[in-house]
C-alpha atoms as a PDB file:
ATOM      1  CA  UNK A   1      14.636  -1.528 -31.749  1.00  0.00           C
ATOM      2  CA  UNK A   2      11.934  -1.583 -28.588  1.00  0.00           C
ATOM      3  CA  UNK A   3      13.840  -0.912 -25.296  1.00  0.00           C
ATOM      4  CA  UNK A   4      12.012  -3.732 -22.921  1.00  0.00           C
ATOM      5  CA  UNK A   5      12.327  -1.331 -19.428  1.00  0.00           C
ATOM      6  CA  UNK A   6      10.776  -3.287 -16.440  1.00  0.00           C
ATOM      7  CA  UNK A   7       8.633  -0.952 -14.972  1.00  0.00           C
ATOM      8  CA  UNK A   8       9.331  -0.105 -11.229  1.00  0.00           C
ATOM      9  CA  UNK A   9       6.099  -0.412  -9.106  1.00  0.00           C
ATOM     10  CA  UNK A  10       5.632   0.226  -4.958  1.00  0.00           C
ATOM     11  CA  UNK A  11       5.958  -3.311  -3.341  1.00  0.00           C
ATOM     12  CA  UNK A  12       5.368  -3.913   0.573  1.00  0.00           C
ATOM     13  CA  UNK A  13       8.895  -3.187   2.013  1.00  0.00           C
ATOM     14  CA  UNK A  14       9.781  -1.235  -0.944  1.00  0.00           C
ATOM     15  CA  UNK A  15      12.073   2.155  -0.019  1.00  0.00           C
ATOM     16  CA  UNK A  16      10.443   4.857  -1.376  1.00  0.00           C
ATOM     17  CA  UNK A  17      10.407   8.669  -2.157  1.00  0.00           C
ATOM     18  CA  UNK A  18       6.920  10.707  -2.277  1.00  0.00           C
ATOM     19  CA  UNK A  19       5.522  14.075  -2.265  1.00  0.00           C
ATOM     20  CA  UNK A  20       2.485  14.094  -0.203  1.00  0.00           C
ATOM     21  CA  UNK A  21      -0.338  16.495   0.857  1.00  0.00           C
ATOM     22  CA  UNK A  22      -3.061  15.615   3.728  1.00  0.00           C
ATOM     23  CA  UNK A  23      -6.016  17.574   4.153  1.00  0.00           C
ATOM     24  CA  UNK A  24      -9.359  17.896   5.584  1.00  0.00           C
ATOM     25  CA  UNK A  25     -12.675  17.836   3.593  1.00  0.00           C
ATOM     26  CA  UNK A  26     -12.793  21.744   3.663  1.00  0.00           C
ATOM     27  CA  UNK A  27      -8.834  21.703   1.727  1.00  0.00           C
ATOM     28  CA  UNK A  28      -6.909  22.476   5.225  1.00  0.00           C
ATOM     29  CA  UNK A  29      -3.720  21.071   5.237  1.00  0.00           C
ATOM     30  CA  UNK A  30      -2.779  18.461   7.492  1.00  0.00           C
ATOM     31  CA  UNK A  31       0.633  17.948   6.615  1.00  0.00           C
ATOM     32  CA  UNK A  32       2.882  17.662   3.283  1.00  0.00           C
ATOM     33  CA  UNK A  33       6.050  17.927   1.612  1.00  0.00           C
ATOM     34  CA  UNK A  34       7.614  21.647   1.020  1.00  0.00           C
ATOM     35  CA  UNK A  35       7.640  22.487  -2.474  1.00  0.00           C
ATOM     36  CA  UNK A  36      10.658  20.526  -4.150  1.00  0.00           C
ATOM     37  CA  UNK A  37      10.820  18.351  -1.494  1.00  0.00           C
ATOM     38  CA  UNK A  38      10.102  14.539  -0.725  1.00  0.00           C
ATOM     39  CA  UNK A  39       9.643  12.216   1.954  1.00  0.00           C
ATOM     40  CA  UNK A  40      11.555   9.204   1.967  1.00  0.00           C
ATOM     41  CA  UNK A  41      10.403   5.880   3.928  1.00  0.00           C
ATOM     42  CA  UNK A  42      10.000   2.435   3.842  1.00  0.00           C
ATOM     43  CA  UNK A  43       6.578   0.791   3.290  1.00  0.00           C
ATOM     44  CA  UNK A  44       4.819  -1.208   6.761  1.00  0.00           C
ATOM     45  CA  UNK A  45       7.662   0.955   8.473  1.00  0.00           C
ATOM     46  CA  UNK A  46       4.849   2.886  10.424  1.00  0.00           C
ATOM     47  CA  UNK A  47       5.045   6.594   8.681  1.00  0.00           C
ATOM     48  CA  UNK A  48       1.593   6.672   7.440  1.00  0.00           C
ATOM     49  CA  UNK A  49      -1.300   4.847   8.555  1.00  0.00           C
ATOM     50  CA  UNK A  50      -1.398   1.324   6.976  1.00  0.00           C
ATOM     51  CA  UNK A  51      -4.637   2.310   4.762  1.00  0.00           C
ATOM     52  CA  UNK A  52      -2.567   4.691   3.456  1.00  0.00           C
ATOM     53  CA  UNK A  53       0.468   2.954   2.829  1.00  0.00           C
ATOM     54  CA  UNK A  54      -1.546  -0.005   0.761  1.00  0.00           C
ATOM     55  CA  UNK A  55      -2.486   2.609  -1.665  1.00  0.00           C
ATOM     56  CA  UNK A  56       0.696   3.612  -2.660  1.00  0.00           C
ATOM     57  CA  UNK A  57       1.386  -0.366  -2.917  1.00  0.00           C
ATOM     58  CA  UNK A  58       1.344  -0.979  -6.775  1.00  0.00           C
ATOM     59  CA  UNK A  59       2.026   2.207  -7.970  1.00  0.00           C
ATOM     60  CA  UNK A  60       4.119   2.930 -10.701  1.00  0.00           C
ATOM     61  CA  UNK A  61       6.744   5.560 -10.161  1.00  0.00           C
ATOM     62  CA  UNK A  62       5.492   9.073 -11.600  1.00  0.00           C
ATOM     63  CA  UNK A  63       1.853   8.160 -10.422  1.00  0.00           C
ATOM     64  CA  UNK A  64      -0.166  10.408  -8.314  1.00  0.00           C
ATOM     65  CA  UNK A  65      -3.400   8.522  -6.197  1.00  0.00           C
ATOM     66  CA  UNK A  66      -5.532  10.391  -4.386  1.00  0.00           C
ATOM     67  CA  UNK A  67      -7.625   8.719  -1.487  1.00  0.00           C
ATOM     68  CA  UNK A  68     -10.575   9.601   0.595  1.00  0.00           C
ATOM     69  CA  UNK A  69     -10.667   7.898   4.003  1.00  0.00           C
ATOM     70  CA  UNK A  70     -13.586   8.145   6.567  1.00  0.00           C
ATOM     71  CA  UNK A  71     -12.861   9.034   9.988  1.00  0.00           C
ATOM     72  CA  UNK A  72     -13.375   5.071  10.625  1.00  0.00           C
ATOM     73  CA  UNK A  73     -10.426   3.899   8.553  1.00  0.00           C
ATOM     74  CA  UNK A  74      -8.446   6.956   9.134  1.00  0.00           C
ATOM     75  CA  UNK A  75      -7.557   7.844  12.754  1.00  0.00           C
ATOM     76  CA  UNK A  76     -10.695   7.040  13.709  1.00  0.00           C
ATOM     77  CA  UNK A  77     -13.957   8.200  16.021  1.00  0.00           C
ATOM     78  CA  UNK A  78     -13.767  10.035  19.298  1.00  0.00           C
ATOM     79  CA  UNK A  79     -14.332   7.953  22.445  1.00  0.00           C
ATOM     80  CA  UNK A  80     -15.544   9.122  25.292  1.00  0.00           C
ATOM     81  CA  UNK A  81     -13.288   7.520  28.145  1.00  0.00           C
ATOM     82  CA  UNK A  82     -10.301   9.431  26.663  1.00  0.00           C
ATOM     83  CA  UNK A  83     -11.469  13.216  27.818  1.00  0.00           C
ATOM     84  CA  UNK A  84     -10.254  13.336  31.550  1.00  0.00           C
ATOM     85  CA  UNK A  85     -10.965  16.338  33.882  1.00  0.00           C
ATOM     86  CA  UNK A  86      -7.917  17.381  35.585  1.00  0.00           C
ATOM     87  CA  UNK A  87      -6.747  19.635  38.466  1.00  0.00           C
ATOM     88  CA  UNK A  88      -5.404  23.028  37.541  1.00  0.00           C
ATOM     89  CA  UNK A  89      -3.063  22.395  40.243  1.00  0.00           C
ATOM     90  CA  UNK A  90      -1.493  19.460  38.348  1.00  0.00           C
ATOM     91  CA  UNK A  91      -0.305  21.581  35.522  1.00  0.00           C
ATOM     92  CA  UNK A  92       3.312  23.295  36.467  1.00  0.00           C
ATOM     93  CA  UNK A  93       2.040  27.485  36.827  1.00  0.00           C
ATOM     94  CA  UNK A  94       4.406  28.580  34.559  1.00  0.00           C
ATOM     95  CA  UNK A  95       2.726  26.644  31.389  1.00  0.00           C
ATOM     96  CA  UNK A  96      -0.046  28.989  29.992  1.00  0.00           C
ATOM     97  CA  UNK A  97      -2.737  27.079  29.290  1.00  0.00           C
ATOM     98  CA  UNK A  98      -5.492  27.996  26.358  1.00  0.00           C
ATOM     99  CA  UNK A  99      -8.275  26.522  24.570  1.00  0.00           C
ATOM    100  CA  UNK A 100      -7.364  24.385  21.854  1.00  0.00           C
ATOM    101  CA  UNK A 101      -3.456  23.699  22.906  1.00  0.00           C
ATOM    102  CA  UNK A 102      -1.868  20.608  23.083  1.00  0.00           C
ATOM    103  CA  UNK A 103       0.044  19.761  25.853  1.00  0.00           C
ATOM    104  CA  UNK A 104       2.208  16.280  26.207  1.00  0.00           C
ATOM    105  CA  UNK A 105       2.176  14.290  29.488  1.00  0.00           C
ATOM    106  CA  UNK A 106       4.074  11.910  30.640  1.00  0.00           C
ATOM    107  CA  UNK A 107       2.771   8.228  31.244  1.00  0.00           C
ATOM    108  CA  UNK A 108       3.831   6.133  33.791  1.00  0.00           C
ATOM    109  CA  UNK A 109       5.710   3.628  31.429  1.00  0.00           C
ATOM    110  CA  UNK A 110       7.555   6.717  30.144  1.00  0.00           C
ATOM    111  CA  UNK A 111       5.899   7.661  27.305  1.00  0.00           C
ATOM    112  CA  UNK A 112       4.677  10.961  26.215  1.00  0.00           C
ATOM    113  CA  UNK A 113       1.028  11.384  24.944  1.00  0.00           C
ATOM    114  CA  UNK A 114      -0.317  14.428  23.613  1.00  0.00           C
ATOM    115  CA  UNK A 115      -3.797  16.023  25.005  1.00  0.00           C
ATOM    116  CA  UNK A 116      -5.623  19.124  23.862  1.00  0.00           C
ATOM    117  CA  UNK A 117      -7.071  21.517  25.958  1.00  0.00           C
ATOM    118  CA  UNK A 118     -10.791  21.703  25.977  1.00  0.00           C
ATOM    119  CA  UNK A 119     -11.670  23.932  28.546  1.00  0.00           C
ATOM    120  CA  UNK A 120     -10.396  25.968  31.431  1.00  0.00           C
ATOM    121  CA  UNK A 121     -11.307  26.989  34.664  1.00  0.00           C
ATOM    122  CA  UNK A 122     -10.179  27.461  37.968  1.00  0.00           C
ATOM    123  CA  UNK A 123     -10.331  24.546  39.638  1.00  0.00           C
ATOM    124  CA  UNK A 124     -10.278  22.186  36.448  1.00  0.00           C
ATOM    125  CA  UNK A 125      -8.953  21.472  32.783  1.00  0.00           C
ATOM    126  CA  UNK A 126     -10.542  19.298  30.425  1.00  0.00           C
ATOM    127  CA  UNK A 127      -8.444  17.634  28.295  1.00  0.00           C
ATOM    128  CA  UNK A 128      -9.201  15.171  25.497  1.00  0.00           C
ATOM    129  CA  UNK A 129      -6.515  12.498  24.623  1.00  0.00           C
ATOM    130  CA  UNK A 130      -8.447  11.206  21.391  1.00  0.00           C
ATOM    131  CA  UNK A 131      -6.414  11.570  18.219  1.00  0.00           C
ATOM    132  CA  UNK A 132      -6.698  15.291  16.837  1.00  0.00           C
ATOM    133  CA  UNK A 133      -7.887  13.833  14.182  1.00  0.00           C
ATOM    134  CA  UNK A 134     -10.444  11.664  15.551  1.00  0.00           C
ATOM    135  CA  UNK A 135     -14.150  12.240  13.382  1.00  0.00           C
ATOM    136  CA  UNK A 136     -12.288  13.639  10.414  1.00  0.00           C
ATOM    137  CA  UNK A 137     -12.381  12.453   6.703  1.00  0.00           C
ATOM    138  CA  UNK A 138      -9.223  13.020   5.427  1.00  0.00           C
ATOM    139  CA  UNK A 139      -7.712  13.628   1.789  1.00  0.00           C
ATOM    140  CA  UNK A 140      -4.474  11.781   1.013  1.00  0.00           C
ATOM    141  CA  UNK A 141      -2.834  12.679  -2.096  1.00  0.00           C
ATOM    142  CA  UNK A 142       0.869  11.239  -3.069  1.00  0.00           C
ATOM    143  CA  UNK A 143       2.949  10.898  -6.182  1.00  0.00           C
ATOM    144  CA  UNK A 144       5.455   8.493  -6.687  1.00  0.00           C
ATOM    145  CA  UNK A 145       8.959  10.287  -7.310  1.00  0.00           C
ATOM    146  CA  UNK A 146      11.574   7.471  -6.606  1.00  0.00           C
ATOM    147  CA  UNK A 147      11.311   4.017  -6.225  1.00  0.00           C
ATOM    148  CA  UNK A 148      14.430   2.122  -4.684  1.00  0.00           C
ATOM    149  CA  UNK A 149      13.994  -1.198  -3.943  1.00  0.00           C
END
C-alpha cells in the first residue's frame, strides 16, 4: 500500500528553518549559517531581502536554490548624495578612525545608521552611507531544512 504524504512546500507567511550562504561573485562570504546550524524566520517578516525570500517561496523541504541577483535587485547601486564629508572634529577623539571602518551615527529621529569610512584627513572624513553592498552581485544559496507552517 502507497503512503499518500502531502508534500510540505514554502508558502508566503510560512515559518521556516534554512541553512544559508551569501557571497560575492569572487566566493567571499557575506554571511551564513555555522556548520550544523539553521536560521529560523518567517517569510515577508523582513530577514532577507524580498527577492530573496520569493525564491525560497515554493520550495519543497530538502531543496537547495541557488540565486544570482544583480546589484539592481539586490541592495542596489551607489548614489552619490549619500557620501557626506564630515568634520574630524565631529567624531568623539577617542574613536580611532581607519579606512574602510564602519562607524554608526545617530539620526535625529533616533535611529542608528551605519557609514564607512572612505578617507581621512585632518580636517575631514569622508564617509559613505550607501549600503556596503551597494554595486555588488550577490550569490544566495539556501536549503530547505524544516518547514512549520
Amino acid at each position: 500500500m502507497t503512503e499518500n504524504r502531502q508534500v510540505q512546500v514554502v508558502q508566503d507567511k510560512s515559518h521556516i528553518q534554512i541553512e544559508f550562504q551569501l557571497m560575492l561573485l569572487d566566493h567571499t562570504i557575506v554571511d551564513e549559517t555555522s556548520e550544523g546550524e539553521t536560521l529560523e524566520f518567517m517569510i515577508g517578516d523582513g530577514t532577507f531581502l524580498p527577492k530573496l525570500e520569493e525564491m525560497l517561496i515554493g520550495l519543497e523541504q530538502g531543496t537547495t536554490a541557488k540565486l544570482t541577483l544583480s546589484p539592481e535587485r539586490a541592495f542596489g547601486l551607489s548614489d552619490p548624495d549619500n557620501i557626506h564629508t564630515m568634520a574630524r572634529q565631529e567624531f568623539p577623539e577617542e574613536l580611532v578612525l581607519k579606512e574602510g571602518s564602519v562607524v554608526g551615527f545617530q539620526t535625529p529621529s533616533g535611529e542608528e545608521v551605519l557609514g564607512t569610512v572612505r578617507e581621512i584627513s585632518e580636517p575631514s572624513v569622508l564617509v559613505d552611507f550607501n549600503h556596503p553592498l551597494a554595486d555588488k552581485t550577490i550569490i544566495f544559496m539556501a536549503t530547505i531544512k524544516a518547514i512549520f507552517s
